[in-house]
PDB file of N, CA and C in Angstrom:
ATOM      1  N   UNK A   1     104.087  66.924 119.239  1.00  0.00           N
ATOM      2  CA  UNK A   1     104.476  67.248 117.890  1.00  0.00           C
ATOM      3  C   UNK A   1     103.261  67.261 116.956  1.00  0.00           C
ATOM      4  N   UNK A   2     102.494  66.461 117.011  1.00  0.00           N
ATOM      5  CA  UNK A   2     101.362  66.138 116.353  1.00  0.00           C
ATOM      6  C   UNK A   2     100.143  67.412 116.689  1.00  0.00           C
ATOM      7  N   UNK A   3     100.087  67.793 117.804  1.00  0.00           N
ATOM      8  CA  UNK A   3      99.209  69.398 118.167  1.00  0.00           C
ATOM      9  C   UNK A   3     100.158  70.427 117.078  1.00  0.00           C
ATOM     10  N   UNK A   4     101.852  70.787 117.293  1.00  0.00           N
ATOM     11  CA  UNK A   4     101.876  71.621 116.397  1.00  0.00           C
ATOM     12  C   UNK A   4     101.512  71.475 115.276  1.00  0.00           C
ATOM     13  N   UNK A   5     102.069  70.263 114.716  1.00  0.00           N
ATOM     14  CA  UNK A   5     101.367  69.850 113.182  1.00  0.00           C
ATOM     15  C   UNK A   5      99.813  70.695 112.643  1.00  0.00           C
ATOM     16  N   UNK A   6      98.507  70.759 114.202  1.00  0.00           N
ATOM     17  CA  UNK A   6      97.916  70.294 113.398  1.00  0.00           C
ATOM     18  C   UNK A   6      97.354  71.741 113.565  1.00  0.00           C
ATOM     19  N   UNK A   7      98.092  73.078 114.346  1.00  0.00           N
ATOM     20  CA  UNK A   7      98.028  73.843 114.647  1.00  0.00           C
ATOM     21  C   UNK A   7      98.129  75.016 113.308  1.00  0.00           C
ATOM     22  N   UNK A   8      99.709  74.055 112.644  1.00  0.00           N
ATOM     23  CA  UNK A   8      99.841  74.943 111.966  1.00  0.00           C
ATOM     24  C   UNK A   8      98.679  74.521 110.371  1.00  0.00           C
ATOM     25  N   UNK A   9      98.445  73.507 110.327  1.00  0.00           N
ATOM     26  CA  UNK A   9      97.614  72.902 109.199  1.00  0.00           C
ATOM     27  C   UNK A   9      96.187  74.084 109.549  1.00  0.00           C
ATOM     28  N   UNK A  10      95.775  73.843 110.369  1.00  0.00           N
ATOM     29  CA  UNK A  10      94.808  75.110 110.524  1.00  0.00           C
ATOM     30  C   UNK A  10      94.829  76.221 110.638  1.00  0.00           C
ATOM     31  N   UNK A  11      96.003  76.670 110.892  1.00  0.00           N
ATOM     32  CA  UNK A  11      95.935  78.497 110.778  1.00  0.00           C
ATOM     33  C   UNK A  11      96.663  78.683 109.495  1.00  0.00           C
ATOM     34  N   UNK A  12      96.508  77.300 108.435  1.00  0.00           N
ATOM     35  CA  UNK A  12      96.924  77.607 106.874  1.00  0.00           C
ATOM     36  C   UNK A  12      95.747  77.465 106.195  1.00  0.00           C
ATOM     37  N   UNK A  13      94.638  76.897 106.888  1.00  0.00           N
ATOM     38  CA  UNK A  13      93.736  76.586 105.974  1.00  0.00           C
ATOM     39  C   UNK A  13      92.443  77.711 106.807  1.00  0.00           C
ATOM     40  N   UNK A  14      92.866  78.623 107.423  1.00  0.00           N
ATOM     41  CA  UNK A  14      91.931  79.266 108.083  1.00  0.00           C
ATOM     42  C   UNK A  14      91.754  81.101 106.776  1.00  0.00           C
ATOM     43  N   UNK A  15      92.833  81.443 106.283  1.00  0.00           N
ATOM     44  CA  UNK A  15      92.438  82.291 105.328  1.00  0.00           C
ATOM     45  C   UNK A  15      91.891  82.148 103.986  1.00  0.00           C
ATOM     46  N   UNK A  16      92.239  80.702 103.799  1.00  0.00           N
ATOM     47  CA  UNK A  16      91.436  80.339 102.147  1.00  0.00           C
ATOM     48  C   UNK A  16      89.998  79.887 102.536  1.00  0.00           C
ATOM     49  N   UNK A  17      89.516  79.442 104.006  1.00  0.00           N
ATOM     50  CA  UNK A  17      88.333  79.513 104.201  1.00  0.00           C
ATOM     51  C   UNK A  17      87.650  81.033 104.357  1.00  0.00           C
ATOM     52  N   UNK A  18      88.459  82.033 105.185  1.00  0.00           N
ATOM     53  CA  UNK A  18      87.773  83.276 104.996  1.00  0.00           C
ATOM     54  C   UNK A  18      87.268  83.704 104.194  1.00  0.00           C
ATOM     55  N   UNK A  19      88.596  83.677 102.867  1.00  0.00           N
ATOM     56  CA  UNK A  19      88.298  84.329 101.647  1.00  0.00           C
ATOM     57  C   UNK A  19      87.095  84.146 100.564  1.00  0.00           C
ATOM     58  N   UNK A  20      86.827  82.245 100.577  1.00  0.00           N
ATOM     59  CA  UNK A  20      85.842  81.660 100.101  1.00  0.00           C
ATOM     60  C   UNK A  20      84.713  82.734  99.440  1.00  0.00           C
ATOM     61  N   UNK A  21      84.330  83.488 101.156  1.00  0.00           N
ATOM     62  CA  UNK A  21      82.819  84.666 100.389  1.00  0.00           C
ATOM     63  C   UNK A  21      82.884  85.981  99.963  1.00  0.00           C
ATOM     64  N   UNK A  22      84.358  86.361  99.693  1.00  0.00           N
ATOM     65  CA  UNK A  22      85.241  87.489  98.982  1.00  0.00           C
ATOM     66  C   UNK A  22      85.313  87.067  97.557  1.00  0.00           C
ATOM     67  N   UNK A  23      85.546  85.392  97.483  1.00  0.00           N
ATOM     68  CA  UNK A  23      85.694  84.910  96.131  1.00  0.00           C
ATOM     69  C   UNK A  23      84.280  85.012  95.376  1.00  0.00           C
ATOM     70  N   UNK A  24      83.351  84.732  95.998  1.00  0.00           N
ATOM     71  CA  UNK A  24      81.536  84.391  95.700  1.00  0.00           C
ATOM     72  C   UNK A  24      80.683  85.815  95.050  1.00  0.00           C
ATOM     73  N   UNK A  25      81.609  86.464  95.888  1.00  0.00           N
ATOM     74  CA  UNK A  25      81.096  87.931  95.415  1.00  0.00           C
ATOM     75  C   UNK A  25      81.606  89.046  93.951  1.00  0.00           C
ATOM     76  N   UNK A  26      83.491  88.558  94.027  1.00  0.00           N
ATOM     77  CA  UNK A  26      83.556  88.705  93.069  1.00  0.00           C
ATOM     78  C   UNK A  26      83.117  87.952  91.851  1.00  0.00           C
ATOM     79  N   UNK A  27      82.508  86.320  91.972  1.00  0.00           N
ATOM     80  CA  UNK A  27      82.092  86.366  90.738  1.00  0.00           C
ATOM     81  C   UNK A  27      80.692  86.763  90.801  1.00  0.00           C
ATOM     82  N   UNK A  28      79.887  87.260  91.283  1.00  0.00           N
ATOM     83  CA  UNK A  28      78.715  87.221  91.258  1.00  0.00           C
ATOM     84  C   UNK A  28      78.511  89.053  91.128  1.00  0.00           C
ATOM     85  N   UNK A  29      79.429  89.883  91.243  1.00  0.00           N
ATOM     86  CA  UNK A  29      79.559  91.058  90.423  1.00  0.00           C
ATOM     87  C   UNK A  29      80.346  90.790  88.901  1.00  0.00           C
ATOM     88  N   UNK A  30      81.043  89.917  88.785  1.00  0.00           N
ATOM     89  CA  UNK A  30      81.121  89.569  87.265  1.00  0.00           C
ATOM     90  C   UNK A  30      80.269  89.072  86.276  1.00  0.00           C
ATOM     91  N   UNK A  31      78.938  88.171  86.930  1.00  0.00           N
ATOM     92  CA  UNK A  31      78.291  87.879  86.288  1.00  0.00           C
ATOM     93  C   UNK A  31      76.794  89.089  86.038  1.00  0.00           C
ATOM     94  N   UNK A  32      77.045  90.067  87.257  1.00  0.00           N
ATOM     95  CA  UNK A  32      75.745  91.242  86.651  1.00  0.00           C
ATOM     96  C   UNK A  32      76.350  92.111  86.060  1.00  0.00           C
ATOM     97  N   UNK A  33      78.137  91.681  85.755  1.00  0.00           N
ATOM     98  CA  UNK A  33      78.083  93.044  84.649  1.00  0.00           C
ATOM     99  C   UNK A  33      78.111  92.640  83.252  1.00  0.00           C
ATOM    100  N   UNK A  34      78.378  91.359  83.351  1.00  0.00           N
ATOM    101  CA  UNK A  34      78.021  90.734  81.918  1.00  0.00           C
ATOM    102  C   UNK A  34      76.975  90.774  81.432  1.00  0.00           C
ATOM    103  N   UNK A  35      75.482  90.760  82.488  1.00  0.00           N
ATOM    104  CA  UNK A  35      74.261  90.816  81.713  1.00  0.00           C
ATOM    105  C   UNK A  35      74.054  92.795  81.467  1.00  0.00           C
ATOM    106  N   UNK A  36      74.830  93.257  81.432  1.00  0.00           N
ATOM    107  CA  UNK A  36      74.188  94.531  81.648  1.00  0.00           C
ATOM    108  C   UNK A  36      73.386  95.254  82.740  1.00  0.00           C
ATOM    109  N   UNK A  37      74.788  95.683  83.286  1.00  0.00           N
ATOM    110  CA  UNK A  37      73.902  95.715  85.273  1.00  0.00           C
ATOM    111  C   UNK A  37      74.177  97.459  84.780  1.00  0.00           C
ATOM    112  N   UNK A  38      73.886  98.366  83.410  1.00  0.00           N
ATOM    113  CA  UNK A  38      73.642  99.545  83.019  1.00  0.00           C
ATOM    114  C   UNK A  38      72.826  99.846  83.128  1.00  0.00           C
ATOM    115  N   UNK A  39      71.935  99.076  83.060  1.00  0.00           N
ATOM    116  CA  UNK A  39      70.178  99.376  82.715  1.00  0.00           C
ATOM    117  C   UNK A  39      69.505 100.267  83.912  1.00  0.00           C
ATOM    118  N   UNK A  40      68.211 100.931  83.306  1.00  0.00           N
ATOM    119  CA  UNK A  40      67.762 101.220  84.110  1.00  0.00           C
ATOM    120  C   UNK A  40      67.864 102.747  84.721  1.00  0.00           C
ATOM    121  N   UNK A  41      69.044 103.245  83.937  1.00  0.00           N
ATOM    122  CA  UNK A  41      69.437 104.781  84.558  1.00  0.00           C
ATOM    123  C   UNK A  41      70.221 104.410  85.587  1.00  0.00           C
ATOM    124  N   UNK A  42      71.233 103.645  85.938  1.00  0.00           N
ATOM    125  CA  UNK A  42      72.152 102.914  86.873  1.00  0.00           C
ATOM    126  C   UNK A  42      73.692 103.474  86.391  1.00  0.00           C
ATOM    127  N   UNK A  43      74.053 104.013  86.722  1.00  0.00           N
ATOM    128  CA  UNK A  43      75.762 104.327  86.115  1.00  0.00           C
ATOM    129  C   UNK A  43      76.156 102.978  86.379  1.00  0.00           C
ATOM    130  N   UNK A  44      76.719 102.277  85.481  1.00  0.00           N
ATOM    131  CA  UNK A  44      78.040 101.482  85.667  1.00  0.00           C
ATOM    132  C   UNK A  44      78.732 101.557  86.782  1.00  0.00           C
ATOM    133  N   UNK A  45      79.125 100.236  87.283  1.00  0.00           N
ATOM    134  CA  UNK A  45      80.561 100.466  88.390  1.00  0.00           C
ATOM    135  C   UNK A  45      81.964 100.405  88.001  1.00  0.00           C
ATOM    136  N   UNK A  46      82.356 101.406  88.517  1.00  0.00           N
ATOM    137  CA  UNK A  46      84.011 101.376  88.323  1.00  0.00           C
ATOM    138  C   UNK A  46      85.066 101.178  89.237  1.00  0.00           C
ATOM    139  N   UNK A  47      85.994 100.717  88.861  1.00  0.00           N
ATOM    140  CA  UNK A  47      87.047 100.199  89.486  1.00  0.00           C
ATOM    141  C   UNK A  47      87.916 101.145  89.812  1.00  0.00           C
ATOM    142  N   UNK A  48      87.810 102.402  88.935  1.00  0.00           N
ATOM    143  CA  UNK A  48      89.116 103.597  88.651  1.00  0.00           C
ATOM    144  C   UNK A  48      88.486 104.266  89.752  1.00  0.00           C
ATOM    145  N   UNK A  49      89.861 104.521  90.177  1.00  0.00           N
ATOM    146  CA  UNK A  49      89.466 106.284  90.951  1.00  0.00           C
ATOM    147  C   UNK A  49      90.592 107.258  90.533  1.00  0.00           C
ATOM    148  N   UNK A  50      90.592 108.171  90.081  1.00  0.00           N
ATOM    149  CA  UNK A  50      91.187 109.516  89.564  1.00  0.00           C
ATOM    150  C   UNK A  50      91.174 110.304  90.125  1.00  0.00           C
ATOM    151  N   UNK A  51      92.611 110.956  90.462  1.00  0.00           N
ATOM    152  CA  UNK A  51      92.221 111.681  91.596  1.00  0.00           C
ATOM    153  C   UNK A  51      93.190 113.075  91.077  1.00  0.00           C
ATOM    154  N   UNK A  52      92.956 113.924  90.899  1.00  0.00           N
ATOM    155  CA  UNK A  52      93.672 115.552  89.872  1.00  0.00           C
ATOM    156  C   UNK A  52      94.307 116.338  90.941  1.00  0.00           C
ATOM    157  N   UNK A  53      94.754 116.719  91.545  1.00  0.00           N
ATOM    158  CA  UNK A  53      95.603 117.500  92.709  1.00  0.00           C
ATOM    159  C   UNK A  53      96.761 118.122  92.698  1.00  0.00           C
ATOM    160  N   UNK A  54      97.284 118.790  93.099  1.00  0.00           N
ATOM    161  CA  UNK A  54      98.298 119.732  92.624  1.00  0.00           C
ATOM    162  C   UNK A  54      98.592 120.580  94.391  1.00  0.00           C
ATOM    163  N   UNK A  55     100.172 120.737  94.890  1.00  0.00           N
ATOM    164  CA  UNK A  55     100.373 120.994  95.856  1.00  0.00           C
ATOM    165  C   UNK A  55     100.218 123.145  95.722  1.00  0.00           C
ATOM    166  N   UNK A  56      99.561 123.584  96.182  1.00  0.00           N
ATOM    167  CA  UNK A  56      99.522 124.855  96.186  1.00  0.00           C
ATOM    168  C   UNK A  56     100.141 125.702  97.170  1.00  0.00           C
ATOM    169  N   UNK A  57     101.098 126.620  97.098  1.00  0.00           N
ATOM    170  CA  UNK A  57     101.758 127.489  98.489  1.00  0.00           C
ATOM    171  C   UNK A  57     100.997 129.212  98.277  1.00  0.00           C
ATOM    172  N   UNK A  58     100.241 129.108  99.178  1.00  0.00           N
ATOM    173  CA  UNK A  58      99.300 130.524  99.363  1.00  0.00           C
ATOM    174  C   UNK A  58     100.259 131.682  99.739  1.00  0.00           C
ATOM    175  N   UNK A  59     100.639 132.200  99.169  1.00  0.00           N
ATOM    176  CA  UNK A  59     101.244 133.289 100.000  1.00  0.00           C
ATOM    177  C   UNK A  59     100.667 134.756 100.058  1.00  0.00           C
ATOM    178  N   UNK A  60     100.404 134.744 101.223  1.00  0.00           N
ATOM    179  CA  UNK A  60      99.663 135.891 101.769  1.00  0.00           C
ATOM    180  C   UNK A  60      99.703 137.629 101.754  1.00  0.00           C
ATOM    181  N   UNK A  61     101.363 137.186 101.611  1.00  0.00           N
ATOM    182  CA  UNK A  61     102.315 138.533 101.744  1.00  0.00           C
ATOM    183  C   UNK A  61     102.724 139.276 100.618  1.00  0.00           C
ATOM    184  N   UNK A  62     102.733 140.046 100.137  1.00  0.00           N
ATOM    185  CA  UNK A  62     103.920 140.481  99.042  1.00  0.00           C
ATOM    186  C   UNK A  62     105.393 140.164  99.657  1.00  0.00           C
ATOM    187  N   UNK A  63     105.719 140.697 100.688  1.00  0.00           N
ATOM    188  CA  UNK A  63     106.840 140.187 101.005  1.00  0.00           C
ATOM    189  C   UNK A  63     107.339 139.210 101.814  1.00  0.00           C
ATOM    190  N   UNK A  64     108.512 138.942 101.490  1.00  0.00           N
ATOM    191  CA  UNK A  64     108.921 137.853 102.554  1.00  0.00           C
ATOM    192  C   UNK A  64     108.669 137.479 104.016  1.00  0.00           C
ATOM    193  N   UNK A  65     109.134 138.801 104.737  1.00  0.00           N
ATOM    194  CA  UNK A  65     108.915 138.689 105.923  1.00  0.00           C
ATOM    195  C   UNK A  65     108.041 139.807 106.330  1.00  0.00           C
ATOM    196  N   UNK A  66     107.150 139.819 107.419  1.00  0.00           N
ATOM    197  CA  UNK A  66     106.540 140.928 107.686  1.00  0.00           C
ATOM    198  C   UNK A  66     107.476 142.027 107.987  1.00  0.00           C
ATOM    199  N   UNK A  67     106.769 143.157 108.007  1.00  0.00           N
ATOM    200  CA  UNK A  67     107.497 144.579 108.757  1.00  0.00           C
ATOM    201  C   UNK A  67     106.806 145.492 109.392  1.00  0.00           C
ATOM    202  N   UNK A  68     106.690 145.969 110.466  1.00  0.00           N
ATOM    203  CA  UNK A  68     106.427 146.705 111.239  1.00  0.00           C
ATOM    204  C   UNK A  68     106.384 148.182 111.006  1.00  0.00           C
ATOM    205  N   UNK A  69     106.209 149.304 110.739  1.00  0.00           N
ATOM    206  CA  UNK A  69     106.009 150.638 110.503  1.00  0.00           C
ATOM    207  C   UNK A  69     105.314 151.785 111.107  1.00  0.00           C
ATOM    208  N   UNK A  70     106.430 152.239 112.444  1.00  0.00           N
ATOM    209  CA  UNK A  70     105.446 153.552 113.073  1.00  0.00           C
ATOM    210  C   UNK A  70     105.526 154.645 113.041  1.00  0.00           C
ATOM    211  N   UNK A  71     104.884 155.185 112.271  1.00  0.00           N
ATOM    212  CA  UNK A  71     104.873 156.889 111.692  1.00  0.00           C
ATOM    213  C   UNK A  71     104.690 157.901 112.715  1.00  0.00           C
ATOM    214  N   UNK A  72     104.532 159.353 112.615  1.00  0.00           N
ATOM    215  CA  UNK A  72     104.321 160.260 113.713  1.00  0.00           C
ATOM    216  C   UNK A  72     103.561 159.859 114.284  1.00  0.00           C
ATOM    217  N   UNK A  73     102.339 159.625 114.086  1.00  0.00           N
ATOM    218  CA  UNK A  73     101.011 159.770 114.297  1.00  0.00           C
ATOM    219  C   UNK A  73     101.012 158.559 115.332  1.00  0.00           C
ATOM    220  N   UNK A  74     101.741 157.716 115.699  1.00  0.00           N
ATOM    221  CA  UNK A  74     101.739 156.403 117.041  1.00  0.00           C
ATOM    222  C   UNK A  74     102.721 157.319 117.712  1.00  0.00           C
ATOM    223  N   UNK A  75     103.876 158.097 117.530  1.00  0.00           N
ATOM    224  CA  UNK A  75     104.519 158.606 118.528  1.00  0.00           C
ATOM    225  C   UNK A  75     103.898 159.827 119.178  1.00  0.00           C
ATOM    226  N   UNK A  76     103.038 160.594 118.186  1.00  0.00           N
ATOM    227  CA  UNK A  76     102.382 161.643 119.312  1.00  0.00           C
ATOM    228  C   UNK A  76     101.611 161.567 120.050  1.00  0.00           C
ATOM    229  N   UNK A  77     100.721 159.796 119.606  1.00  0.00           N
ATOM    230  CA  UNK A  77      99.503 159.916 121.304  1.00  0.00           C
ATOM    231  C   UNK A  77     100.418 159.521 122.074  1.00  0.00           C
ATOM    232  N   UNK A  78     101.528 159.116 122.444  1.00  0.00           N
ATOM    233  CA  UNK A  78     102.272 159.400 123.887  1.00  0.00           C
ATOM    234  C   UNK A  78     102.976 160.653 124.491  1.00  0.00           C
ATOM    235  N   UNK A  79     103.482 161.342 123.736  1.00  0.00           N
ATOM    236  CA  UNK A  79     104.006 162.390 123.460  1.00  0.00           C
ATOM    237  C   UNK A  79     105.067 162.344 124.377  1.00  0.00           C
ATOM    238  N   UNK A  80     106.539 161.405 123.530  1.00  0.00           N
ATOM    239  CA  UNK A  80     107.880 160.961 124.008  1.00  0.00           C
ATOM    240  C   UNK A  80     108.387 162.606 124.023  1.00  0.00           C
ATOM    241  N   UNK A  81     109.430 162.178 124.883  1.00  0.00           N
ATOM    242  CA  UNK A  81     110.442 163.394 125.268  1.00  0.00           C
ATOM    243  C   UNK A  81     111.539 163.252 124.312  1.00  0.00           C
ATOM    244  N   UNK A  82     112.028 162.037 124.759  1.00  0.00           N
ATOM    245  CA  UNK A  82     113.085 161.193 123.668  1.00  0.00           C
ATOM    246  C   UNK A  82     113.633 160.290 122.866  1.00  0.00           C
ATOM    247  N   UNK A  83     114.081 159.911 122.248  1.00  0.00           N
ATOM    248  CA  UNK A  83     114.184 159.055 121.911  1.00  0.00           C
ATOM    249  C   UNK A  83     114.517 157.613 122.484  1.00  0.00           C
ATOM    250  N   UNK A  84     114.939 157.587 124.007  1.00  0.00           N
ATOM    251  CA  UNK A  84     114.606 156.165 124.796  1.00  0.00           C
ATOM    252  C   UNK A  84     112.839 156.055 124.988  1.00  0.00           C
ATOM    253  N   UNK A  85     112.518 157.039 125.463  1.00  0.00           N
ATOM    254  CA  UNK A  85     110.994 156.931 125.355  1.00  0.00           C
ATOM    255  C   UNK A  85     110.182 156.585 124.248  1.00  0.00           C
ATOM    256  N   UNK A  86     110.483 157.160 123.342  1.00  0.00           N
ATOM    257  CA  UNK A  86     109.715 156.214 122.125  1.00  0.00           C
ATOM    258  C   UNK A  86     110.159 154.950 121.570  1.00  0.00           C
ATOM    259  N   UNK A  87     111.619 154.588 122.226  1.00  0.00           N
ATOM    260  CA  UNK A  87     111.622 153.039 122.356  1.00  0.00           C
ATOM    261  C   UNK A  87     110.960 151.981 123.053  1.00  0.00           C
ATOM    262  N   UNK A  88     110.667 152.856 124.167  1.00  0.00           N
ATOM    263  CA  UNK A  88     109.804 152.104 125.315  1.00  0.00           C
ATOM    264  C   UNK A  88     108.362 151.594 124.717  1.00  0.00           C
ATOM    265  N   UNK A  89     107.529 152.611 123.966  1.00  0.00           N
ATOM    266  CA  UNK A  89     106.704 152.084 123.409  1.00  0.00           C
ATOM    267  C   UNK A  89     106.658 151.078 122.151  1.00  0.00           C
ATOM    268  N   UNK A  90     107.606 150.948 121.883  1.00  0.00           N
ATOM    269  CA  UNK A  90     107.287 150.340 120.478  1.00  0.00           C
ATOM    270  C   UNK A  90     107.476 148.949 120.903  1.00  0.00           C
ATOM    271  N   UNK A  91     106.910 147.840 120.424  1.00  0.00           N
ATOM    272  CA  UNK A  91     106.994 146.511 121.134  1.00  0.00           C
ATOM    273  C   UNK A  91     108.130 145.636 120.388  1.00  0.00           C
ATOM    274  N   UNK A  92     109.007 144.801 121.257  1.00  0.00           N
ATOM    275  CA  UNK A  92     109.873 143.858 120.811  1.00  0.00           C
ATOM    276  C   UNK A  92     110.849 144.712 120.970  1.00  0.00           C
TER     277      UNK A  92
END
């Protein structure tokens, strides 16, 4: 009983030790922005991020769906007899 005890006492006191040099750092960026950590031709640090975006739909087509279109000029380089024959060529 006394191992769980002391199991769990340490894997409670094992993230406030991690954090310790997470804590050190934030104050020690609080204290160079208090003295003016501008200087120098240095931009300031910021905390913000802004981000402007907008969902855009490209549409490629004038129309909805494509369409297909074969004029004389695809039926005479085969030069169909009939009209099953110039079905044969046309695809789909």
């Amino acid at each position: 009983m006394k191992t769980i005890r002391r199991l769990c006492l340490s894997a409670a006191a094992i993230p406030l030790i991690l954090a310790t040099p997470a804590l050190a750092d934030v104050a020690a960026n609080a204290s160079e922005a208090g003295s003016g950590g501008a200087e120098g031709g240095e931009a300031p640090d910021s905390n913000e991020i802004v981000v402007n975006a907008a969902i855009v739909y490209r549409d490629r087509t004038p129309d909805p769906n494509p369409v297909l279109t074969y004029g004389v000029d695809f039926f005479q380089r085969f030069e169909p007899v009939s009209v099953g024959e110039m079905l044969k060529r046309v695809p789909g």
